[in-house]
Each structure stands twice: as C-alpha cells, then as structure tokens.
PDB file of N, CA and C in Angstrom:
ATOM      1  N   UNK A   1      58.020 -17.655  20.140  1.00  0.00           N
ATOM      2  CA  UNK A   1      57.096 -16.585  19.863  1.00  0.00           C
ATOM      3  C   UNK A   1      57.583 -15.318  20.539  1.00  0.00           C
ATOM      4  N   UNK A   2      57.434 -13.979  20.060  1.00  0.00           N
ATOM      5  CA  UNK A   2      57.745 -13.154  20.172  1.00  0.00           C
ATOM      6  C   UNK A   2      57.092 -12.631  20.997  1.00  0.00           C
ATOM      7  N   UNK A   3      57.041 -11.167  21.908  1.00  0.00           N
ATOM      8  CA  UNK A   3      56.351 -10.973  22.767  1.00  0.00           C
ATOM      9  C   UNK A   3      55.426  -9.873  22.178  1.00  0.00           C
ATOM     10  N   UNK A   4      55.427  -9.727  20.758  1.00  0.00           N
ATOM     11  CA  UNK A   4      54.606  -8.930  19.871  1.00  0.00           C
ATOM     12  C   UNK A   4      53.892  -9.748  19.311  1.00  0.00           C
ATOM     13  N   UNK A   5      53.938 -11.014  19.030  1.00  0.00           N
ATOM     14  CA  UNK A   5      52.984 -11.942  18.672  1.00  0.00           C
ATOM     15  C   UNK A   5      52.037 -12.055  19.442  1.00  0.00           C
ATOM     16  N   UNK A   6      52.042 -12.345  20.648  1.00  0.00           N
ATOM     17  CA  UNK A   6      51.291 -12.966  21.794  1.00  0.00           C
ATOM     18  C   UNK A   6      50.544 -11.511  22.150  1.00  0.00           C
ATOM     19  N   UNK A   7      51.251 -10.562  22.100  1.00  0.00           N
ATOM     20  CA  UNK A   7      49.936  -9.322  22.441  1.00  0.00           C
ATOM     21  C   UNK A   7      49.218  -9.146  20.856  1.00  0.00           C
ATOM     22  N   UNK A   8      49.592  -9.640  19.546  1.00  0.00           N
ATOM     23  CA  UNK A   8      48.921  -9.389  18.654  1.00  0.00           C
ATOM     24  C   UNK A   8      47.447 -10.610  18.855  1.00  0.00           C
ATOM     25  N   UNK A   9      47.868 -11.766  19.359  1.00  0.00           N
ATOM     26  CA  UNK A   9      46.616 -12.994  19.186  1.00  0.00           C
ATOM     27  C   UNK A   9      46.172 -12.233  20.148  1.00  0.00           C
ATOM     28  N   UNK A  10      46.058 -11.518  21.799  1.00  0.00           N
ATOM     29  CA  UNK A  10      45.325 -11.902  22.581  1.00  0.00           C
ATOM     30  C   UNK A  10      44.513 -10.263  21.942  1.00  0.00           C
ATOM     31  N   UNK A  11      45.232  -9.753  21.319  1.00  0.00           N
ATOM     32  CA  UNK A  11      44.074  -8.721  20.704  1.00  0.00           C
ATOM     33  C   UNK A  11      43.363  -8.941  20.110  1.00  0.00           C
ATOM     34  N   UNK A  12      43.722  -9.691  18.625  1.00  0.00           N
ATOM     35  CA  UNK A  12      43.341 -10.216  17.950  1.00  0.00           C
ATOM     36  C   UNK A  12      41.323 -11.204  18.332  1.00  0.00           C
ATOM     37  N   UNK A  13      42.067 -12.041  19.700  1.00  0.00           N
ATOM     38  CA  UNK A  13      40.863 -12.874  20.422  1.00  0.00           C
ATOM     39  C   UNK A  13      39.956 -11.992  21.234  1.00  0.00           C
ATOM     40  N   UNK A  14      40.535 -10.992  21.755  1.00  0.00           N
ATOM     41  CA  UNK A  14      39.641 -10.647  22.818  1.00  0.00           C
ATOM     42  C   UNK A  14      38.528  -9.347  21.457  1.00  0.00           C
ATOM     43  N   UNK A  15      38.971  -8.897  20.542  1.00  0.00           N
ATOM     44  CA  UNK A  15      37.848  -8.469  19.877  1.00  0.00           C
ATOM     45  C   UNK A  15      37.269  -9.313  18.754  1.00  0.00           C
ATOM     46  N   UNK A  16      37.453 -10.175  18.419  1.00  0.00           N
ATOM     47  CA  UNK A  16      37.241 -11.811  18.215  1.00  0.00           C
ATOM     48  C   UNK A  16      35.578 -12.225  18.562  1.00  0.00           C
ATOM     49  N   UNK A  17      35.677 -11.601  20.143  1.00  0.00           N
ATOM     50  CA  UNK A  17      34.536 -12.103  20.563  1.00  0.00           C
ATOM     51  C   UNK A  17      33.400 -11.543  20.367  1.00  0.00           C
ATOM     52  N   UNK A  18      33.370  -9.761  20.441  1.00  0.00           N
ATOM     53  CA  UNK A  18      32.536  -9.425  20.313  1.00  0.00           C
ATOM     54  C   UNK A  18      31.466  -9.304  18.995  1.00  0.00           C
ATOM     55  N   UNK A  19      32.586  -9.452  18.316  1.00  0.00           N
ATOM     56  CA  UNK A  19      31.979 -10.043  16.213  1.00  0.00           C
ATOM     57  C   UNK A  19      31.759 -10.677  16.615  1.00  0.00           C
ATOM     58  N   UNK A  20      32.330 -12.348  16.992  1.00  0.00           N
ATOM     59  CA  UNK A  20      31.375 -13.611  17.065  1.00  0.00           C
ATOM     60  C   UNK A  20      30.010 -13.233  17.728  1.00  0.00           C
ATOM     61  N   UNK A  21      29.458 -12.844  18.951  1.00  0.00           N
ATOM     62  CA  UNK A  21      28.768 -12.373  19.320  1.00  0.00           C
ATOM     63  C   UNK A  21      27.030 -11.563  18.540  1.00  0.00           C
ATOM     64  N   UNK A  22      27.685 -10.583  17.546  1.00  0.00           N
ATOM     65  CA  UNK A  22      27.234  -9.921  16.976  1.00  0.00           C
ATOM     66  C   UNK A  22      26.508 -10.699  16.025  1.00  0.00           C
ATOM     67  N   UNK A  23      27.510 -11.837  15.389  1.00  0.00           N
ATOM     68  CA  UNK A  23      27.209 -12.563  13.769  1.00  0.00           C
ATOM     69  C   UNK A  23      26.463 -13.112  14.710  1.00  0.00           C
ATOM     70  N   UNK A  24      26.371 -13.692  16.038  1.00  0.00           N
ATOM     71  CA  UNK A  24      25.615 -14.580  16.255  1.00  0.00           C
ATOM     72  C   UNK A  24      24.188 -14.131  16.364  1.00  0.00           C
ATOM     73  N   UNK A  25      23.910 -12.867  17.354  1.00  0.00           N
ATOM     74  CA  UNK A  25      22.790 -12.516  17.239  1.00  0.00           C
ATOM     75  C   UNK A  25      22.004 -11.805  15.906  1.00  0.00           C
ATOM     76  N   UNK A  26      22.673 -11.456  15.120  1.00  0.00           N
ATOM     77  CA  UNK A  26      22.145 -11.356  13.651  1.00  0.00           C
ATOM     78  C   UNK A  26      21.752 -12.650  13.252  1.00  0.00           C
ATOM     79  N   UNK A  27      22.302 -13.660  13.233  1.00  0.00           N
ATOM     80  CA  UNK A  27      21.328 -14.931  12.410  1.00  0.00           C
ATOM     81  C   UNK A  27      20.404 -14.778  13.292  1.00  0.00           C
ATOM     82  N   UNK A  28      20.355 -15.101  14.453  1.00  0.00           N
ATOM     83  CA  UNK A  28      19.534 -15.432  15.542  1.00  0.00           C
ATOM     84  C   UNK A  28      17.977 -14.647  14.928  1.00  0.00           C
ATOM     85  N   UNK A  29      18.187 -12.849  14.779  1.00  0.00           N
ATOM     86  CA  UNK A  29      17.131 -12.341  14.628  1.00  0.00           C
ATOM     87  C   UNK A  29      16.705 -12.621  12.776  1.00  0.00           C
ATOM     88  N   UNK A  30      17.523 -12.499  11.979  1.00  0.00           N
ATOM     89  CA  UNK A  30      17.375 -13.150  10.427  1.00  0.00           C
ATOM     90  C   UNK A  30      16.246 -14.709  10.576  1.00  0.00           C
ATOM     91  N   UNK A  31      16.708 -15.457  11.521  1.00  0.00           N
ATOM     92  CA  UNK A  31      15.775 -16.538  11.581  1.00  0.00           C
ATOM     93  C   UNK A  31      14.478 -15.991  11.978  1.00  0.00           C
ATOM     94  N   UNK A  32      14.264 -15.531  12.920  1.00  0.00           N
ATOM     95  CA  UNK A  32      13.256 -15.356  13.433  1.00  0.00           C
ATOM     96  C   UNK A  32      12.556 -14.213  12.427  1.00  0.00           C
ATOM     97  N   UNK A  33      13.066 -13.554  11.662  1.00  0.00           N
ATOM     98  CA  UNK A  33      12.152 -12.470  11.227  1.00  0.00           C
ATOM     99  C   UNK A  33      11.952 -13.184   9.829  1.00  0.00           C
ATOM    100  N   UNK A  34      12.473 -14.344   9.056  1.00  0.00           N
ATOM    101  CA  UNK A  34      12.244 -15.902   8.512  1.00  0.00           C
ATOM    102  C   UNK A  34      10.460 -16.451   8.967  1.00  0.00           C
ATOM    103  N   UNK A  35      10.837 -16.745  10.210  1.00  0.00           N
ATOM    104  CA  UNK A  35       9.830 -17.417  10.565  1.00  0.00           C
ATOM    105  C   UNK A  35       8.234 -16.704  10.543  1.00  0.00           C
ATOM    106  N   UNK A  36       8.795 -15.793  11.156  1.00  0.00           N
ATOM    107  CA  UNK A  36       7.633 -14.140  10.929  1.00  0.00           C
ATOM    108  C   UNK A  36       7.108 -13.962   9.708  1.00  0.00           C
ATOM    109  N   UNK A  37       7.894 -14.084   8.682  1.00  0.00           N
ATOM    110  CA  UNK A  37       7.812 -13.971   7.077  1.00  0.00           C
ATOM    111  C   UNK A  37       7.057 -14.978   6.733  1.00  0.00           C
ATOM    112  N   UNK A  38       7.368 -16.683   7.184  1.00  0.00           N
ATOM    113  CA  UNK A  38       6.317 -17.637   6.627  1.00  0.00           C
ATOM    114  C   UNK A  38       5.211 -17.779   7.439  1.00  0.00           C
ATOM    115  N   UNK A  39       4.551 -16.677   8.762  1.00  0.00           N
ATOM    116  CA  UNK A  39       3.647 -17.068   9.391  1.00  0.00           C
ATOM    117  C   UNK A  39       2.778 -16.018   8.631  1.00  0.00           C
ATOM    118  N   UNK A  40       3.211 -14.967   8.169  1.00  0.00           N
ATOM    119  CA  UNK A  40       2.480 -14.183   7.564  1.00  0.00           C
ATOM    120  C   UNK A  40       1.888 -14.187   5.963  1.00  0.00           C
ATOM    121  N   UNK A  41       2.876 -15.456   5.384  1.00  0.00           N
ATOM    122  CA  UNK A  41       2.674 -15.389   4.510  1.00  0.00           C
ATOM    123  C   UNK A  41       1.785 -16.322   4.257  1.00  0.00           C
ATOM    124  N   UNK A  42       1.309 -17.403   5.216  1.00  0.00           N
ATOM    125  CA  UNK A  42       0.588 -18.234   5.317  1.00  0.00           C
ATOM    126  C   UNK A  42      -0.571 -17.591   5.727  1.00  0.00           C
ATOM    127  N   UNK A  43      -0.453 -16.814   6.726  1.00  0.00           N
ATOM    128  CA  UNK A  43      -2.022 -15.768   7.060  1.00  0.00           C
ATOM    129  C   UNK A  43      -2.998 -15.346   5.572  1.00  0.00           C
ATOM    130  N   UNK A  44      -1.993 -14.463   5.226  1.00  0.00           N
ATOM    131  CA  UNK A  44      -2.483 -14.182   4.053  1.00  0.00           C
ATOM    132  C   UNK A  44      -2.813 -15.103   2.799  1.00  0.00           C
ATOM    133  N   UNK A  45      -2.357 -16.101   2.928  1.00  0.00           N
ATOM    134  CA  UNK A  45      -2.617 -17.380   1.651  1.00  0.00           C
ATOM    135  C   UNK A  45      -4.153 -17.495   2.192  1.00  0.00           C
ATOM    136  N   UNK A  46      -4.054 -18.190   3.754  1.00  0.00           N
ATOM    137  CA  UNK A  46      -5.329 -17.878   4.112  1.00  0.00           C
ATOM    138  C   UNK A  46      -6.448 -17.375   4.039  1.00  0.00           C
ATOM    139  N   UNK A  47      -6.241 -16.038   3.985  1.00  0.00           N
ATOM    140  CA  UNK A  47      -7.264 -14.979   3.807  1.00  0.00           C
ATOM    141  C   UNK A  47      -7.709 -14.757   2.304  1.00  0.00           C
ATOM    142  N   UNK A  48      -6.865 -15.188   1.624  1.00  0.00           N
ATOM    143  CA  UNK A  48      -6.943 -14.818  -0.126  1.00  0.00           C
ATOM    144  C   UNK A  48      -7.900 -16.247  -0.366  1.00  0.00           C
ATOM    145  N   UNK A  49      -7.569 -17.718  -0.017  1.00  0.00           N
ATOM    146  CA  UNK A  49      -8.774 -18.396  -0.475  1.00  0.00           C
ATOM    147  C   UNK A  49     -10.119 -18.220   0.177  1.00  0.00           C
ATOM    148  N   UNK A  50      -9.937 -17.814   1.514  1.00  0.00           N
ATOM    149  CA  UNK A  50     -11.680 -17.197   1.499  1.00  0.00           C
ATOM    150  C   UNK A  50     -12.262 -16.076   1.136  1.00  0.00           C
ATOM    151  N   UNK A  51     -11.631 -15.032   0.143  1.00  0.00           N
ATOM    152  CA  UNK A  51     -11.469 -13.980  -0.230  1.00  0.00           C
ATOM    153  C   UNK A  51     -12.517 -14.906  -1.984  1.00  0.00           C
ATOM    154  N   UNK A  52     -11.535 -15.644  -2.028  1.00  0.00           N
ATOM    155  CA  UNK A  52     -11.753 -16.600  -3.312  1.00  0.00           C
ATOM    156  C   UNK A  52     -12.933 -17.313  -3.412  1.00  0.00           C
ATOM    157  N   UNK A  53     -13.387 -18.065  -1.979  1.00  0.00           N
ATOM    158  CA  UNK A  53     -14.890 -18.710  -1.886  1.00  0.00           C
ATOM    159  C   UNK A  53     -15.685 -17.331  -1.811  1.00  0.00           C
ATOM    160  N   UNK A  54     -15.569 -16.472  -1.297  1.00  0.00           N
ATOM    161  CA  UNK A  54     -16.520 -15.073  -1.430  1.00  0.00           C
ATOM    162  C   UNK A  54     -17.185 -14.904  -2.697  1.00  0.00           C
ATOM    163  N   UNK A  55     -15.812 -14.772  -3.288  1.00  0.00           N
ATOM    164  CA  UNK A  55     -16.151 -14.513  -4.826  1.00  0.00           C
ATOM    165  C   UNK A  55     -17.197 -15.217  -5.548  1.00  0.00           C
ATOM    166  N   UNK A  56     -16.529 -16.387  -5.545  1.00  0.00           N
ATOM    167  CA  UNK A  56     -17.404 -17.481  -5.908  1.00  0.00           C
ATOM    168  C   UNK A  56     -18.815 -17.475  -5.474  1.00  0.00           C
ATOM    169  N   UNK A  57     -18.869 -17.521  -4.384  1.00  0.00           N
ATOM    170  CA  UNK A  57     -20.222 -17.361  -4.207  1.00  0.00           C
ATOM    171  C   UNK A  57     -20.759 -15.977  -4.761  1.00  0.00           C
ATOM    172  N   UNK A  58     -20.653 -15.098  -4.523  1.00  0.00           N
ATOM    173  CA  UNK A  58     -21.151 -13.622  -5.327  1.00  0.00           C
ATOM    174  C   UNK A  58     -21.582 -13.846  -6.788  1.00  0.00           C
ATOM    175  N   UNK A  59     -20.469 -14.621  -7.091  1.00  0.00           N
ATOM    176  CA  UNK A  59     -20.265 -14.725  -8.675  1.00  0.00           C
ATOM    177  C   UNK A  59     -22.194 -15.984  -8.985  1.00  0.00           C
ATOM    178  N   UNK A  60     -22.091 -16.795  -8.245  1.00  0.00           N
ATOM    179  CA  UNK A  60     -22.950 -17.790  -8.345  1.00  0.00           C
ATOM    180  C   UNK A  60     -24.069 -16.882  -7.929  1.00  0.00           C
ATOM    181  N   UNK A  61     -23.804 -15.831  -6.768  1.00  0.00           N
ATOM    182  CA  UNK A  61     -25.998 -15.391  -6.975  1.00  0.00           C
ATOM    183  C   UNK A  61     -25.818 -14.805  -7.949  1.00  0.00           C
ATOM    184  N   UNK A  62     -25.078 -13.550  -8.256  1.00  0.00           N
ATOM    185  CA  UNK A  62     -25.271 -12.609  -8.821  1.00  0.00           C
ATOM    186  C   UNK A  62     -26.136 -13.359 -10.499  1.00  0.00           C
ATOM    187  N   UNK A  63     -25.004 -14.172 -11.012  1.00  0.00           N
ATOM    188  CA  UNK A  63     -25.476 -14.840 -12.514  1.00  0.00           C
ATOM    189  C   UNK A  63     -26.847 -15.418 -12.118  1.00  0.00           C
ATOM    190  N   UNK A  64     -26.992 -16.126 -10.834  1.00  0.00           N
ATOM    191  CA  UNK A  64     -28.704 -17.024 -11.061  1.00  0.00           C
ATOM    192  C   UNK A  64     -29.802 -15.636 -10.910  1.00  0.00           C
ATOM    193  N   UNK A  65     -29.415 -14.381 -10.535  1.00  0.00           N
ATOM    194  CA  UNK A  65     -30.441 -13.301 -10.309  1.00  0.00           C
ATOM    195  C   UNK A  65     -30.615 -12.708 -11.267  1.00  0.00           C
ATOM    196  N   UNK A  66     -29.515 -12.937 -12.303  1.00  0.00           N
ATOM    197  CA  UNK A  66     -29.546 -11.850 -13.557  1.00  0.00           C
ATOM    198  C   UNK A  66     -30.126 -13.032 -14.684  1.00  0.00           C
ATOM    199  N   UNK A  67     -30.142 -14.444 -14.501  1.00  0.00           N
ATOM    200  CA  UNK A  67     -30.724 -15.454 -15.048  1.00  0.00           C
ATOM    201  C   UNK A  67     -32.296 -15.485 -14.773  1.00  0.00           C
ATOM    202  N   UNK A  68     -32.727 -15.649 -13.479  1.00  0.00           N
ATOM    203  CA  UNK A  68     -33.821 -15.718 -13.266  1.00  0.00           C
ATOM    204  C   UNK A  68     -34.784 -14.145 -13.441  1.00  0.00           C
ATOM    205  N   UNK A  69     -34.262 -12.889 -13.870  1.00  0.00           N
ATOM    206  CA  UNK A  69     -34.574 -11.968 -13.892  1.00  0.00           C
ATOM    207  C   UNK A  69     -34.841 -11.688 -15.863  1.00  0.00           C
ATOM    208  N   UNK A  70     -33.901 -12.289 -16.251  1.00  0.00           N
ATOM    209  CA  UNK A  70     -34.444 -12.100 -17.313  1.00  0.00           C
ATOM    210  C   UNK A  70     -35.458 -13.332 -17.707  1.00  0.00           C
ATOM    211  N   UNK A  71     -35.235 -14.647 -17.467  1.00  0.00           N
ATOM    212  CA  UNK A  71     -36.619 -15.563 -17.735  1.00  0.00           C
ATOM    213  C   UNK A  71     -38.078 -14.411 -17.351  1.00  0.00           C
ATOM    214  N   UNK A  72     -37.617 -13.704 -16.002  1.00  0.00           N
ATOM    215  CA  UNK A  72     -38.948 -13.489 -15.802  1.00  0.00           C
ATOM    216  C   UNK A  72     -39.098 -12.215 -16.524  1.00  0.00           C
ATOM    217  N   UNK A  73     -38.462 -11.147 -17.216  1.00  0.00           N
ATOM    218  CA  UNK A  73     -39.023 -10.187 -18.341  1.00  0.00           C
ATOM    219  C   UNK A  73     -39.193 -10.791 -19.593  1.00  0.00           C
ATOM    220  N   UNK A  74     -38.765 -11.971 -19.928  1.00  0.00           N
ATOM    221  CA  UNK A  74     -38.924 -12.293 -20.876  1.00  0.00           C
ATOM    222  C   UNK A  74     -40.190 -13.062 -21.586  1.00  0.00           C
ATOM    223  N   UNK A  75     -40.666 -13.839 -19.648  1.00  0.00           N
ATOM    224  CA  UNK A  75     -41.901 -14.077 -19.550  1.00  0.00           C
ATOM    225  C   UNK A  75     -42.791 -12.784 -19.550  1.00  0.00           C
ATOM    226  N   UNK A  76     -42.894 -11.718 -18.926  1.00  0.00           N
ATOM    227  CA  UNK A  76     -43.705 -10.711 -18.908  1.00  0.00           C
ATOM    228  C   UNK A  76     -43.785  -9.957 -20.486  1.00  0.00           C
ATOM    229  N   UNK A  77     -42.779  -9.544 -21.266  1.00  0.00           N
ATOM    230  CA  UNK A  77     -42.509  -9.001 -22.386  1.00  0.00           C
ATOM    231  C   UNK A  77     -43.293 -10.465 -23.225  1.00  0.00           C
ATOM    232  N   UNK A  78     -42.990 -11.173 -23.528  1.00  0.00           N
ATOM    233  CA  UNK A  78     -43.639 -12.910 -24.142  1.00  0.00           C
ATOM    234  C   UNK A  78     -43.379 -12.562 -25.736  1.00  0.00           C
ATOM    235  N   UNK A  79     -42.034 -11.684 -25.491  1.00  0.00           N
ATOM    236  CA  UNK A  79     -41.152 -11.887 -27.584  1.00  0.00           C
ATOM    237  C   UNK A  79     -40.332 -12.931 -28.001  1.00  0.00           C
ATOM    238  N   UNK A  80     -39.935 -13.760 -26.130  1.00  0.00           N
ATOM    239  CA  UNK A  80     -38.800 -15.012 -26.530  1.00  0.00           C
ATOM    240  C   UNK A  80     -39.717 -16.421 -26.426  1.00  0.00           C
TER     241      UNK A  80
END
C-alpha cells in the first residue's frame, strides 16, 4: 500500500464517522416522530367516536321531540 492510500482510508474513516453519526440520529428522531404520529392518531380516532356517540344521541332526542311534538299538534289540531 501506498502512502497515498493509507492517508486516503484514514480520511476517508475519520469523516465516515460523522455521517454514520448523523444517519444515525435521523432514524433515531424519524422513529420517534413515527411514534408521535400513531399516538396522535389514535387520540384523535378517539375523540371522533365520541364525537360519533354525541351525534347519535342528538340525533335520537332531536327525532323523539320532533315525533312527540307533532303527535301532540296533531292531537290538538284533531285532522289526523
């Protein structure tokens, strides 16, 4: 080996490291902002089915008030 080889690897290695380094802490934070992504996305799944029983229920007075409201004009009016 040449003595231009051996200063080309140890250049080569010694900035080597600081990329390895770098790639490493990029997955590192990619995972974690991953994990962030499915905690939030689960929050919100969350919040949307009781968003969904809300409804539901709204949906259930609202129709028995607009049901029982017309029996009772319909009783008062007495054309049905």
């Amino acid at each position: 080996m040449s003595w231009a080889t051996v200063v080309f690897l140890i250049v080569a290695m010694s900035l080597s490291i600081p990329l390895l380094k770098i790639w490493t802490n990029h997955a590192r934070r990619r995972q974690a902002h991953q994990g962030a992504d499915e905690t939030r996305v689960a929050s919100v799944e969350g919040e949307l089915d009781e968003l969904r029983e809300r409804v539901e229920t709204l949906e259930r007075i609202v129709t028995d008030e607009r049901h029982r409201l017309e029996r009772e004009f319909d009783q008062l009016d007495g054309t049905r």
